[in-house]
ModelCIF file with pLDDT and N, C-alpha, C, O atoms, coordinates in Angstrom:
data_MODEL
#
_entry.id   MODEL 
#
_entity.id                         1 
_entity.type                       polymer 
_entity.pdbx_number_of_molecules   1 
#
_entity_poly.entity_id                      1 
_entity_poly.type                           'polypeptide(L)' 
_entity_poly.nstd_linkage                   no 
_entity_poly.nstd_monomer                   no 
_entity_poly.pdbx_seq_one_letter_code       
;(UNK)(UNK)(UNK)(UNK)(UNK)(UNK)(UNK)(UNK)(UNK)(UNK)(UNK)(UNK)(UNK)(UNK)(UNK)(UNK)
(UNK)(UNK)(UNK)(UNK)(UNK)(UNK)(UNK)(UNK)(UNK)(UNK)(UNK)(UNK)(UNK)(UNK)(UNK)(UNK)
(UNK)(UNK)(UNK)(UNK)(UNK)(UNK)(UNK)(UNK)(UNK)(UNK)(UNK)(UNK)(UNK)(UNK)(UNK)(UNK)
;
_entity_poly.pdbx_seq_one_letter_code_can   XXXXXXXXXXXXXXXXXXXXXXXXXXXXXXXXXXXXXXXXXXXXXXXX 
_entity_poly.pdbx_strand_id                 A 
#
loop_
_entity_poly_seq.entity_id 
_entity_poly_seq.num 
_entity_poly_seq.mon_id 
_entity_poly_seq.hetero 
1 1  UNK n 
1 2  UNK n 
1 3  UNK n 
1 4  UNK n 
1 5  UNK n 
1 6  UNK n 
1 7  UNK n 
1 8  UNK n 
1 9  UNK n 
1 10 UNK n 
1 11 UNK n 
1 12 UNK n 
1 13 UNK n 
1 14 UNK n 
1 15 UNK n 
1 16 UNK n 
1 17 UNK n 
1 18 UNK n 
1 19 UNK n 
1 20 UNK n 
1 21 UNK n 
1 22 UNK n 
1 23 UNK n 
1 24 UNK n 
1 25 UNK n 
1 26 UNK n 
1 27 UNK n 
1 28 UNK n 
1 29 UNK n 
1 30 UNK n 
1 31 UNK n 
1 32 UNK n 
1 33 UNK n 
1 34 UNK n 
1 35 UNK n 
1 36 UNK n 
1 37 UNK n 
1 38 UNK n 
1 39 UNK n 
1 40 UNK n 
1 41 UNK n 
1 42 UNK n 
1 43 UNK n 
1 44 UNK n 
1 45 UNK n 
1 46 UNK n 
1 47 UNK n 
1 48 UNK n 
#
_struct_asym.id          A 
_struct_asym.entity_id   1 
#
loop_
_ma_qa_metric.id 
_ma_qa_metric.mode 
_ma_qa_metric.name 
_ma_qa_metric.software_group_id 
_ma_qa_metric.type 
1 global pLDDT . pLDDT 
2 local  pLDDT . pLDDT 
#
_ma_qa_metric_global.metric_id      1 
_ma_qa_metric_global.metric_value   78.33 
_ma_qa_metric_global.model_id       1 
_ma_qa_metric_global.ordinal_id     1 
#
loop_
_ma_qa_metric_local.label_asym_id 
_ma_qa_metric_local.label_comp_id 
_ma_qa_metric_local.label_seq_id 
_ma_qa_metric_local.metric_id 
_ma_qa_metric_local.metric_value 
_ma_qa_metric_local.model_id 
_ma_qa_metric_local.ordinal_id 
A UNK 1  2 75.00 1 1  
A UNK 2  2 73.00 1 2  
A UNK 3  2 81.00 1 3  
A UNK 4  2 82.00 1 4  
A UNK 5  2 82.00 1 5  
A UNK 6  2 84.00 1 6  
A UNK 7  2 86.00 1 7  
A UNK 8  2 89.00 1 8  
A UNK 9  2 92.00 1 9  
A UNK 10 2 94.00 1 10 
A UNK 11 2 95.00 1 11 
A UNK 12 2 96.00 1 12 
A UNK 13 2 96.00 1 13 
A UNK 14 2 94.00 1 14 
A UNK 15 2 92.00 1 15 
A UNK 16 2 90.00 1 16 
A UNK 17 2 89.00 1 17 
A UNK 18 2 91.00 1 18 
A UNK 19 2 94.00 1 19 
A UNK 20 2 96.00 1 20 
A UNK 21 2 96.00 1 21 
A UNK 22 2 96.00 1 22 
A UNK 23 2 94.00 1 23 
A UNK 24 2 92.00 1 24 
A UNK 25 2 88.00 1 25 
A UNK 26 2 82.00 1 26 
A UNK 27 2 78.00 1 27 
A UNK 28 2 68.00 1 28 
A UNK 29 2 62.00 1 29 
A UNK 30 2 63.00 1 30 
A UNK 31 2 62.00 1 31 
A UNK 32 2 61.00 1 32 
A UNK 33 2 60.00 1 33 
A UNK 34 2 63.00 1 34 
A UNK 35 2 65.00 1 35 
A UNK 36 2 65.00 1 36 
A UNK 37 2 63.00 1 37 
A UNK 38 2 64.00 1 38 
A UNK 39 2 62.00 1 39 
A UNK 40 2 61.00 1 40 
A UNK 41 2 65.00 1 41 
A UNK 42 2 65.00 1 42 
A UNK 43 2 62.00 1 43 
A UNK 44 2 62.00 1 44 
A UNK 45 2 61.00 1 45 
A UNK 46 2 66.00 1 46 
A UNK 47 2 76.00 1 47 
A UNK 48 2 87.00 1 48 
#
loop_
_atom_site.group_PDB 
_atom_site.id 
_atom_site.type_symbol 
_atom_site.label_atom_id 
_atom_site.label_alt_id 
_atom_site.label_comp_id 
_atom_site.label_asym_id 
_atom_site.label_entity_id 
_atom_site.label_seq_id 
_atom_site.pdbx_PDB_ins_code 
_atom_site.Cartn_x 
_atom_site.Cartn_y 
_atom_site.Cartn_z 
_atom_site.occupancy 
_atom_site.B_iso_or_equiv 
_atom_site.pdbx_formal_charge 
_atom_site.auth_seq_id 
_atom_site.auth_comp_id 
_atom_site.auth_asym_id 
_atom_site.auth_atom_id 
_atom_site.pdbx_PDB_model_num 
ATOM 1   N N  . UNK A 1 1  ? 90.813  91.261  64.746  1.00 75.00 ? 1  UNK A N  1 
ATOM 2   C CA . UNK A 1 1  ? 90.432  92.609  64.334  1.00 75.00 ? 1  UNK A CA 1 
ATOM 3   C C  . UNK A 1 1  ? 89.104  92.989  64.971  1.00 75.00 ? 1  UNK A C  1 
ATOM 4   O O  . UNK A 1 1  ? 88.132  92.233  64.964  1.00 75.00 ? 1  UNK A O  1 
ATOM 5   N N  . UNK A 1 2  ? 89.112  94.098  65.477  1.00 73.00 ? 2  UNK A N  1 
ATOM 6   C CA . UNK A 1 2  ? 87.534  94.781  66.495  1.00 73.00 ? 2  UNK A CA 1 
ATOM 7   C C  . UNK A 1 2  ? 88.008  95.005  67.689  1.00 73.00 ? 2  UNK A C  1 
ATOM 8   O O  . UNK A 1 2  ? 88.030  96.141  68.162  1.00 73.00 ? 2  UNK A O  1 
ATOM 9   N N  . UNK A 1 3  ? 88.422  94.014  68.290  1.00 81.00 ? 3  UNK A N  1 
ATOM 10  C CA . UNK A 1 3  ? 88.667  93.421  69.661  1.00 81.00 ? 3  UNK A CA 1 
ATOM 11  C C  . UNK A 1 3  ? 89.296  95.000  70.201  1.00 81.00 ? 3  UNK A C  1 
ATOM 12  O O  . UNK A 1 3  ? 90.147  95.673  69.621  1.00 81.00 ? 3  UNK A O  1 
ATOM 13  N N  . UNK A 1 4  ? 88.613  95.309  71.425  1.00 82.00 ? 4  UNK A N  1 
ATOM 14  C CA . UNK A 1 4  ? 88.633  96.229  72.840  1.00 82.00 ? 4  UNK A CA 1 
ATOM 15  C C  . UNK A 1 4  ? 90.287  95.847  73.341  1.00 82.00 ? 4  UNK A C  1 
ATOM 16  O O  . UNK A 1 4  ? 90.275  94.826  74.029  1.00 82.00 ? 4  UNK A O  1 
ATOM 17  N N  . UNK A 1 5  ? 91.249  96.242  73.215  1.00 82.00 ? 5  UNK A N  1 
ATOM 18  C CA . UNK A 1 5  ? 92.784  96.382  73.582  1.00 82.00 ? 5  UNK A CA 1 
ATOM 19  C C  . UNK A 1 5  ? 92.535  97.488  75.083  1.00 82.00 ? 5  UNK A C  1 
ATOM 20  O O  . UNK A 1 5  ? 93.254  97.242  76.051  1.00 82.00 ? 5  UNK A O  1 
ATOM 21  N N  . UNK A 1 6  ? 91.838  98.291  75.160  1.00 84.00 ? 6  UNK A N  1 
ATOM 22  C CA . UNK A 1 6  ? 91.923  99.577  76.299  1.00 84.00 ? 6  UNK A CA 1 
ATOM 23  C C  . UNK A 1 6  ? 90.995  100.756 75.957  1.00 84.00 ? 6  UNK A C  1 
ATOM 24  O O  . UNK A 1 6  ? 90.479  101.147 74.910  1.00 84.00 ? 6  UNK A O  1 
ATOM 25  N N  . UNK A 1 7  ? 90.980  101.144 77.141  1.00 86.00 ? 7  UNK A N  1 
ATOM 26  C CA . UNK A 1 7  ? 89.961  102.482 77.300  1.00 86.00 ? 7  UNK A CA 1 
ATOM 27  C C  . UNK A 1 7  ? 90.297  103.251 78.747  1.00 86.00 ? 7  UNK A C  1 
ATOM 28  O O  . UNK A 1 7  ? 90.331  102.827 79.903  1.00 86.00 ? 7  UNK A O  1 
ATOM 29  N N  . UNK A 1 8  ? 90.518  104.498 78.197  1.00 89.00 ? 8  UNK A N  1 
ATOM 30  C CA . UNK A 1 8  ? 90.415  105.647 79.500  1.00 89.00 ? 8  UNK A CA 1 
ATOM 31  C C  . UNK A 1 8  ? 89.642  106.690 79.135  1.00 89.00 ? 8  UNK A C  1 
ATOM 32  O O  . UNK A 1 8  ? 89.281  106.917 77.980  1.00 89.00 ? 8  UNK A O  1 
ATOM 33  N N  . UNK A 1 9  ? 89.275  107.583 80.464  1.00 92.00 ? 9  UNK A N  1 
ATOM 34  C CA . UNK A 1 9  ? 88.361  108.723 80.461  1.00 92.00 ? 9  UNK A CA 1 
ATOM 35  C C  . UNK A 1 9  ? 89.648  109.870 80.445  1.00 92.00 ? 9  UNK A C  1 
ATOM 36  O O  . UNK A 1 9  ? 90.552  109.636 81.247  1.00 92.00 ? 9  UNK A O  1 
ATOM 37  N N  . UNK A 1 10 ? 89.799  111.217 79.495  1.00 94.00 ? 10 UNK A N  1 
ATOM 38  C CA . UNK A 1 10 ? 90.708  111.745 79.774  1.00 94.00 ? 10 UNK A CA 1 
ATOM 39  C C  . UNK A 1 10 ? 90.030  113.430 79.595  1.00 94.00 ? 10 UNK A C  1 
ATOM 40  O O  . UNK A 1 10 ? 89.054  113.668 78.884  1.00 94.00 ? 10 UNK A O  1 
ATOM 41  N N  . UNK A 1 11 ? 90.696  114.363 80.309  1.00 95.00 ? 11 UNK A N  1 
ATOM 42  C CA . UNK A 1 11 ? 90.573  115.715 79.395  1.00 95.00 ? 11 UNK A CA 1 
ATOM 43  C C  . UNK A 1 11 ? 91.548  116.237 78.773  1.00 95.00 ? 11 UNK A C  1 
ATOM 44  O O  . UNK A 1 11 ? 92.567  115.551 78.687  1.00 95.00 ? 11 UNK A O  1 
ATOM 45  N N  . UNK A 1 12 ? 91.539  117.586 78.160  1.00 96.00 ? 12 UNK A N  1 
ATOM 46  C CA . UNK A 1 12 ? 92.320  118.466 77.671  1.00 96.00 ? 12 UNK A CA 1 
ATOM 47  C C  . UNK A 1 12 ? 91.975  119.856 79.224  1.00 96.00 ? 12 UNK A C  1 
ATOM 48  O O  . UNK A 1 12 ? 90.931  120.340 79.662  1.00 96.00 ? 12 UNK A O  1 
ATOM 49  N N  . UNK A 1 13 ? 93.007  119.987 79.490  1.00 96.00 ? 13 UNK A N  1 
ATOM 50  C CA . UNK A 1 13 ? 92.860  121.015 80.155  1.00 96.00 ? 13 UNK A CA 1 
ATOM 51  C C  . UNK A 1 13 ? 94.200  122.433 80.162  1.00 96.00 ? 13 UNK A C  1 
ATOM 52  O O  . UNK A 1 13 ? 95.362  122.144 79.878  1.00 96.00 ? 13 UNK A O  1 
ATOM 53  N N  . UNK A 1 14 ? 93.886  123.581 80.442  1.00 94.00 ? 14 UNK A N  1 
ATOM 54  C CA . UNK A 1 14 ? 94.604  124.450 80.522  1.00 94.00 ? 14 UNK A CA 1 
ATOM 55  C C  . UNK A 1 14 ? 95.743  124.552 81.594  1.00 94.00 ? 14 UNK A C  1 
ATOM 56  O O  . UNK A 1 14 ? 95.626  124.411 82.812  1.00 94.00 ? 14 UNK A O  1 
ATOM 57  N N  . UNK A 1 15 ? 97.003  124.861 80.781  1.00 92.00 ? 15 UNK A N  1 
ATOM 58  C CA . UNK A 1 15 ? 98.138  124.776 82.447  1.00 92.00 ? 15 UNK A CA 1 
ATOM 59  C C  . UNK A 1 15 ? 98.814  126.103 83.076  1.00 92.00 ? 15 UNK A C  1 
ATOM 60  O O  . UNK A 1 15 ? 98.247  127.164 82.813  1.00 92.00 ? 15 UNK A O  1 
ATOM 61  N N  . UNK A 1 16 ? 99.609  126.130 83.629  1.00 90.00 ? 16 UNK A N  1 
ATOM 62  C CA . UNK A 1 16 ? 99.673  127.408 84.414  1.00 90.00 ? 16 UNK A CA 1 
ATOM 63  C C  . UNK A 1 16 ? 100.336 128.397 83.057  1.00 90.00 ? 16 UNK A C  1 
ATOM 64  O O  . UNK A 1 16 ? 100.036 129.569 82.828  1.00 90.00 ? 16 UNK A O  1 
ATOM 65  N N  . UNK A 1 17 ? 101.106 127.713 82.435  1.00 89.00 ? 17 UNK A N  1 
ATOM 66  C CA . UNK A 1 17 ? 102.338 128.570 81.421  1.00 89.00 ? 17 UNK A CA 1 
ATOM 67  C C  . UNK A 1 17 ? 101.284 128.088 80.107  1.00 89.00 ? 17 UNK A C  1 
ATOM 68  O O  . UNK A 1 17 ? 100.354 127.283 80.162  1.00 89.00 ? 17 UNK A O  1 
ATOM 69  N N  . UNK A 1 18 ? 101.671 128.706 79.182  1.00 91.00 ? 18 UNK A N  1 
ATOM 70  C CA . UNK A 1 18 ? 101.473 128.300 77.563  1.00 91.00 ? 18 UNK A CA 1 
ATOM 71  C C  . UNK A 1 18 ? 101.810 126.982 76.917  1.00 91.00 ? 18 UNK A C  1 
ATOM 72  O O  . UNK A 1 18 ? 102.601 126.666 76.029  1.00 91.00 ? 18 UNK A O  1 
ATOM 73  N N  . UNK A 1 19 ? 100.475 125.954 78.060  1.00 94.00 ? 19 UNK A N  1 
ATOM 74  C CA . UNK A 1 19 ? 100.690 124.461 77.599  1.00 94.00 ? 19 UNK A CA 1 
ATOM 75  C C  . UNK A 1 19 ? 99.085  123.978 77.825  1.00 94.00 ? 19 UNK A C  1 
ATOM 76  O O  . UNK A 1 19 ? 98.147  124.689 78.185  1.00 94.00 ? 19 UNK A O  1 
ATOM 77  N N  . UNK A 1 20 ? 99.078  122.766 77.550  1.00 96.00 ? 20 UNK A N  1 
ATOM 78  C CA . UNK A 1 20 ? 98.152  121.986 77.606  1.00 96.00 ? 20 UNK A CA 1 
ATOM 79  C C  . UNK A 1 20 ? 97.995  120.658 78.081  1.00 96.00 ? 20 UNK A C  1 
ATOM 80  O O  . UNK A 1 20 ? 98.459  119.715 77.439  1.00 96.00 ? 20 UNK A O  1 
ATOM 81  N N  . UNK A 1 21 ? 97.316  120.481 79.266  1.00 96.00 ? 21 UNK A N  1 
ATOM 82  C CA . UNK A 1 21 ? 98.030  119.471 79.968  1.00 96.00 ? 21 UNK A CA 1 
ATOM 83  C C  . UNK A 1 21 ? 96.836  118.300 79.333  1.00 96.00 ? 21 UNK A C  1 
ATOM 84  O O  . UNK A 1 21 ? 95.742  118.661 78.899  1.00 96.00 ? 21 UNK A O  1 
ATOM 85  N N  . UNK A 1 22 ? 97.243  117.017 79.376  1.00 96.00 ? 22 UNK A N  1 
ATOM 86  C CA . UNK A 1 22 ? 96.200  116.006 79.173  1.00 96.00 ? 22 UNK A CA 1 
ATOM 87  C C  . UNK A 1 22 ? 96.134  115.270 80.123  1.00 96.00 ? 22 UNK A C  1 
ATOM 88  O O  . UNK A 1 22 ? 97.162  114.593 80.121  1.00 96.00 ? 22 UNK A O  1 
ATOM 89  N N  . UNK A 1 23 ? 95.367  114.954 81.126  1.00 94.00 ? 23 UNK A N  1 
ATOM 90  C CA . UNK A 1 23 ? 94.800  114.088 82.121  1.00 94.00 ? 23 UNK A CA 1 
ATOM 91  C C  . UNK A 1 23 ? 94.135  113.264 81.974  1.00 94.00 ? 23 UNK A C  1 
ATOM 92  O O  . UNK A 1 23 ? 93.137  113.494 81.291  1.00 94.00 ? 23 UNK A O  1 
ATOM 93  N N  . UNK A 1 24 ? 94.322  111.925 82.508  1.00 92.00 ? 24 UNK A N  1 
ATOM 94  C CA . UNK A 1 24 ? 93.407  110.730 82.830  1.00 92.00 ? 24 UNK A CA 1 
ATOM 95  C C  . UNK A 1 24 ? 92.696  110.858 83.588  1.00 92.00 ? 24 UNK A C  1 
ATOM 96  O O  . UNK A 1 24 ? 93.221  111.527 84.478  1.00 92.00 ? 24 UNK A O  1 
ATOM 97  N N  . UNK A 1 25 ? 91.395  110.528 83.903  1.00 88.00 ? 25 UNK A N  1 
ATOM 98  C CA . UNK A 1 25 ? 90.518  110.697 84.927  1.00 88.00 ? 25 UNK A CA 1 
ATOM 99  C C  . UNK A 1 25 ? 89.764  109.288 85.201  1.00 88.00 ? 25 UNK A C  1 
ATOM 100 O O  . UNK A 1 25 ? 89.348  108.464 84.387  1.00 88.00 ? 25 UNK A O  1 
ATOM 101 N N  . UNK A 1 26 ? 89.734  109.287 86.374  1.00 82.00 ? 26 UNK A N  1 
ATOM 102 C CA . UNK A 1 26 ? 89.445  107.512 87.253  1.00 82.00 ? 26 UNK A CA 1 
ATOM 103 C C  . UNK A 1 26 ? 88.146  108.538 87.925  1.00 82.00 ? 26 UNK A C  1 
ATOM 104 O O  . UNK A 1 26 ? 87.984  109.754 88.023  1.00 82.00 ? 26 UNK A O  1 
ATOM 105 N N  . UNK A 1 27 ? 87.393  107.380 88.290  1.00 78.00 ? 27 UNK A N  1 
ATOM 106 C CA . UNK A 1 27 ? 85.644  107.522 88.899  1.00 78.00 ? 27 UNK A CA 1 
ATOM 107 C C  . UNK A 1 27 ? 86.207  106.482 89.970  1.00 78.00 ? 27 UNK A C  1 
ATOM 108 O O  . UNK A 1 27 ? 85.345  106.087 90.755  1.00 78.00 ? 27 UNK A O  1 
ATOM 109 N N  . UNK A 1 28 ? 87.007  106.158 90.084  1.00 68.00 ? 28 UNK A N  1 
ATOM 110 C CA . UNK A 1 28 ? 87.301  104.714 91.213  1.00 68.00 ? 28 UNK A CA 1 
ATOM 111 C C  . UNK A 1 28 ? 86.840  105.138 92.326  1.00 68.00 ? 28 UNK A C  1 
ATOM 112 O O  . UNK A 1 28 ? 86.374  104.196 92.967  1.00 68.00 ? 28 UNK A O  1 
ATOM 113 N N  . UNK A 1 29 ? 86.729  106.401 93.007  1.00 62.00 ? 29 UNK A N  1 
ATOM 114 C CA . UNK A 1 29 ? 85.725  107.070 94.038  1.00 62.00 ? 29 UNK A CA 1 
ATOM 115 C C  . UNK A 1 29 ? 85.419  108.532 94.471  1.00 62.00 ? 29 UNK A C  1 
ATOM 116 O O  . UNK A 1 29 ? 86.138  109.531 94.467  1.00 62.00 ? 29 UNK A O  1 
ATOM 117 N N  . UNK A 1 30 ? 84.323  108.372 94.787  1.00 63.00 ? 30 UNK A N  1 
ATOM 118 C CA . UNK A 1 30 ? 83.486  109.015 94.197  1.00 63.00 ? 30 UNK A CA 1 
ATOM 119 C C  . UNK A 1 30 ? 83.214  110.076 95.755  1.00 63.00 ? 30 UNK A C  1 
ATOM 120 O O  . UNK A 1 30 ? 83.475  109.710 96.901  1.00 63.00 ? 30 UNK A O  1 
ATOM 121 N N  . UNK A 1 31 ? 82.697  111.272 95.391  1.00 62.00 ? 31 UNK A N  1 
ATOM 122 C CA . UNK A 1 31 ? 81.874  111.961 96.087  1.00 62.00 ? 31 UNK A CA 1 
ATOM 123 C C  . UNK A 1 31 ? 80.783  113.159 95.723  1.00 62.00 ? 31 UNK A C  1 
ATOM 124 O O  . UNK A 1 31 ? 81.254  114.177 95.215  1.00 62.00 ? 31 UNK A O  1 
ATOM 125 N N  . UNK A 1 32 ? 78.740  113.068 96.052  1.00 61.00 ? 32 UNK A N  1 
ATOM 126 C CA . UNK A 1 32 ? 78.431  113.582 95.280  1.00 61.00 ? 32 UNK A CA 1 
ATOM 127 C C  . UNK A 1 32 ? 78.169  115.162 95.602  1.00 61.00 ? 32 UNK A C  1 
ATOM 128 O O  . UNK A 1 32 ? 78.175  116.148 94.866  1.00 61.00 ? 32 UNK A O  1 
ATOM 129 N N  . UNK A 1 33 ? 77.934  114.998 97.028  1.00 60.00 ? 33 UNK A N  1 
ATOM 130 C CA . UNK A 1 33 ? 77.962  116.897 97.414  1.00 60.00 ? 33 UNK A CA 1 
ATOM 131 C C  . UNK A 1 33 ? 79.186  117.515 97.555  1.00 60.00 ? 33 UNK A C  1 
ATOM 132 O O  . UNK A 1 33 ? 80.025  117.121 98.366  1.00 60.00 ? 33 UNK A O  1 
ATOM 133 N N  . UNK A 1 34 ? 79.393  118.735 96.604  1.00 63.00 ? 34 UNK A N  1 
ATOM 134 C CA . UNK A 1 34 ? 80.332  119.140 96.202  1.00 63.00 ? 34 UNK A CA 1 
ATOM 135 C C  . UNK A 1 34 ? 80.841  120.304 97.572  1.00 63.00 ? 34 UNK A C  1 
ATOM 136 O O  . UNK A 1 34 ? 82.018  120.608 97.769  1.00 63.00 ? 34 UNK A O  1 
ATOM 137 N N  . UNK A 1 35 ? 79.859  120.738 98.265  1.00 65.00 ? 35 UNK A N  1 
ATOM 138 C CA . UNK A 1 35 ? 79.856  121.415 98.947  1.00 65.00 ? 35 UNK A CA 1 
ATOM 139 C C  . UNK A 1 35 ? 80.627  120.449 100.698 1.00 65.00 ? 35 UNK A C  1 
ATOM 140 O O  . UNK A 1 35 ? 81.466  120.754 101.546 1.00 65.00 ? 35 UNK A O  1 
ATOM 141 N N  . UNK A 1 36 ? 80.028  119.664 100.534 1.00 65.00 ? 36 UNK A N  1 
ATOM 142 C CA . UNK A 1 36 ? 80.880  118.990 102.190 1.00 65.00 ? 36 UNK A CA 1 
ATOM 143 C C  . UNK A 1 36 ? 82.189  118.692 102.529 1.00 65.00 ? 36 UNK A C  1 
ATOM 144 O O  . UNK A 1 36 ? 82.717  119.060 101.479 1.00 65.00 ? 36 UNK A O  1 
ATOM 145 N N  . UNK A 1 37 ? 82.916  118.379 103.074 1.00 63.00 ? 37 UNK A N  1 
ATOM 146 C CA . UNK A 1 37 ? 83.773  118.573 103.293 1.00 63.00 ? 37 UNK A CA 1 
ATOM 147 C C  . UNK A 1 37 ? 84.687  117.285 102.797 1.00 63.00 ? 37 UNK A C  1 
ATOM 148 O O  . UNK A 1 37 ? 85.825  117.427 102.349 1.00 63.00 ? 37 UNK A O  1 
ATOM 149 N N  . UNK A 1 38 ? 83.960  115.886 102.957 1.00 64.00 ? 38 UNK A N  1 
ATOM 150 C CA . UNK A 1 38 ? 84.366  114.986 102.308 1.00 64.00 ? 38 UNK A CA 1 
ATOM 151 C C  . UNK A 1 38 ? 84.792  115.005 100.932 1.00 64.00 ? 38 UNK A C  1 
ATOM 152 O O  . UNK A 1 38 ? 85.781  114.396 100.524 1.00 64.00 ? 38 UNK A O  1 
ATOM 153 N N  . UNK A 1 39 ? 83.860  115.872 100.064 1.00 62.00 ? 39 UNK A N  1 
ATOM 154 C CA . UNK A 1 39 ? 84.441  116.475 99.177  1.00 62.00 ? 39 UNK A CA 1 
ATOM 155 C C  . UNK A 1 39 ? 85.937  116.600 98.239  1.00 62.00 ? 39 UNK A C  1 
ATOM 156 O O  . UNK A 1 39 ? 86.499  116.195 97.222  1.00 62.00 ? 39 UNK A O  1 
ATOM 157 N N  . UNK A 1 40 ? 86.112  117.679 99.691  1.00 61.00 ? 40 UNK A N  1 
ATOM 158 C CA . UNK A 1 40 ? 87.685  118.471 99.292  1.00 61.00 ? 40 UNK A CA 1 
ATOM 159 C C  . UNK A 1 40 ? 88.534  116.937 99.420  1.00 61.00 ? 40 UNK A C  1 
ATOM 160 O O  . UNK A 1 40 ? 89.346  116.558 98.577  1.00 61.00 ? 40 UNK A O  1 
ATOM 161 N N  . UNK A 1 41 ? 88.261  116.378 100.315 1.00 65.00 ? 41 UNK A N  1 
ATOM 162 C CA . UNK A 1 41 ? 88.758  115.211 101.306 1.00 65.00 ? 41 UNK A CA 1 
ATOM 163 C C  . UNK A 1 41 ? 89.475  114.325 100.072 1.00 65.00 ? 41 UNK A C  1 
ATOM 164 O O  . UNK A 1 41 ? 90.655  114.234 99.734  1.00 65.00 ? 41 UNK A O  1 
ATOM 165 N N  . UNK A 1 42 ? 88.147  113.659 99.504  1.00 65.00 ? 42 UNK A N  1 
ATOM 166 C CA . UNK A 1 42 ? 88.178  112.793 98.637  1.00 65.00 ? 42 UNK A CA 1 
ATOM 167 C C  . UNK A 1 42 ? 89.268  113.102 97.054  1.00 65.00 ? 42 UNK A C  1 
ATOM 168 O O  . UNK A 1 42 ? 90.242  112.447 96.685  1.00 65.00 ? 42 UNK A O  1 
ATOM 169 N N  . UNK A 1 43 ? 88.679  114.233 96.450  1.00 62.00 ? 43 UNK A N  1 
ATOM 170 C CA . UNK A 1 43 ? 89.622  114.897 95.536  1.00 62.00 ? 43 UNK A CA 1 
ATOM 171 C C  . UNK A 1 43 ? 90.765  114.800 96.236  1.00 62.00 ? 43 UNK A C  1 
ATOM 172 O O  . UNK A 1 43 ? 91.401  113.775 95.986  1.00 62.00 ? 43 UNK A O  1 
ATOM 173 N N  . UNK A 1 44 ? 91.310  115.639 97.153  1.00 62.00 ? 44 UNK A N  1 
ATOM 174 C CA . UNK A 1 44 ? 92.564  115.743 97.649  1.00 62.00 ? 44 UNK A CA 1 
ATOM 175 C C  . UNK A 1 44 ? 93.178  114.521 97.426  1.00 62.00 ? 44 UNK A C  1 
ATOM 176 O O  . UNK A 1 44 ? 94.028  114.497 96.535  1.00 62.00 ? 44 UNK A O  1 
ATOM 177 N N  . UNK A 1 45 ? 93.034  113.906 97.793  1.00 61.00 ? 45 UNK A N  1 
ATOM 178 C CA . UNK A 1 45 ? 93.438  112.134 97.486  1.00 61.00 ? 45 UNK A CA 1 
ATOM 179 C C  . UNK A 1 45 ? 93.652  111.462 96.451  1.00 61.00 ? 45 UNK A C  1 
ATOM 180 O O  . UNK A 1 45 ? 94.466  110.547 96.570  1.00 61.00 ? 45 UNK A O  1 
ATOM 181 N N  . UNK A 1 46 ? 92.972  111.692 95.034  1.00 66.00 ? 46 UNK A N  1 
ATOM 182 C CA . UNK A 1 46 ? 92.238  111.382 94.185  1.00 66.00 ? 46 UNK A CA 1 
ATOM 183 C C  . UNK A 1 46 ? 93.164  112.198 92.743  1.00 66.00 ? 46 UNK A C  1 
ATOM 184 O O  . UNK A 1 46 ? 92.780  112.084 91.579  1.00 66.00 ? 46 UNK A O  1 
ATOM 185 N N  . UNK A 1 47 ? 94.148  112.829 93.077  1.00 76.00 ? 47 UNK A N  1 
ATOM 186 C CA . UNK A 1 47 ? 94.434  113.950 92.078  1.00 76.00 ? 47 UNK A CA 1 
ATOM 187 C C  . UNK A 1 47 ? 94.643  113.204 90.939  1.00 76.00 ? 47 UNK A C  1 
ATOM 188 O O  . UNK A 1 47 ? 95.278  112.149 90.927  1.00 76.00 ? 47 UNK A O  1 
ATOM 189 N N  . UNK A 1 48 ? 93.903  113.947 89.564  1.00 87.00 ? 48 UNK A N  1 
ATOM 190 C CA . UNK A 1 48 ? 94.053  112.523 88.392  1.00 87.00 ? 48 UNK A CA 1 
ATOM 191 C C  . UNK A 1 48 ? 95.573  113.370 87.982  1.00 87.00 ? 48 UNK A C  1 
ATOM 192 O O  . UNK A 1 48 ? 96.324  112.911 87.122  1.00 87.00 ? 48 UNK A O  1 
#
């Protein structure tokens, strides 16, 4: 009893129609200027 079984990072986010989508979200990599191009790069790849 206590003992850590699991853990994720998740949101609540809005979807195209009258739903609510729930997503997992991973940091597994990373990019910090939002503006460069690596950016888009990285997300693109990355879709949680």
């Amino acid at each position: 009893a206590g003992d850590v079984i699991g853990q994720n990072v998740i949101w609540f986010e809005r979807g195209p129609t009258d739903n609510i989508f729930l997503r997992t979200i991973s940091y597994a990599e990373y990019t910090r200027d939002s503006t460069s191009p690596m950016f888009t790069s990285v997300n693109n790849s990355n879709i949680q």
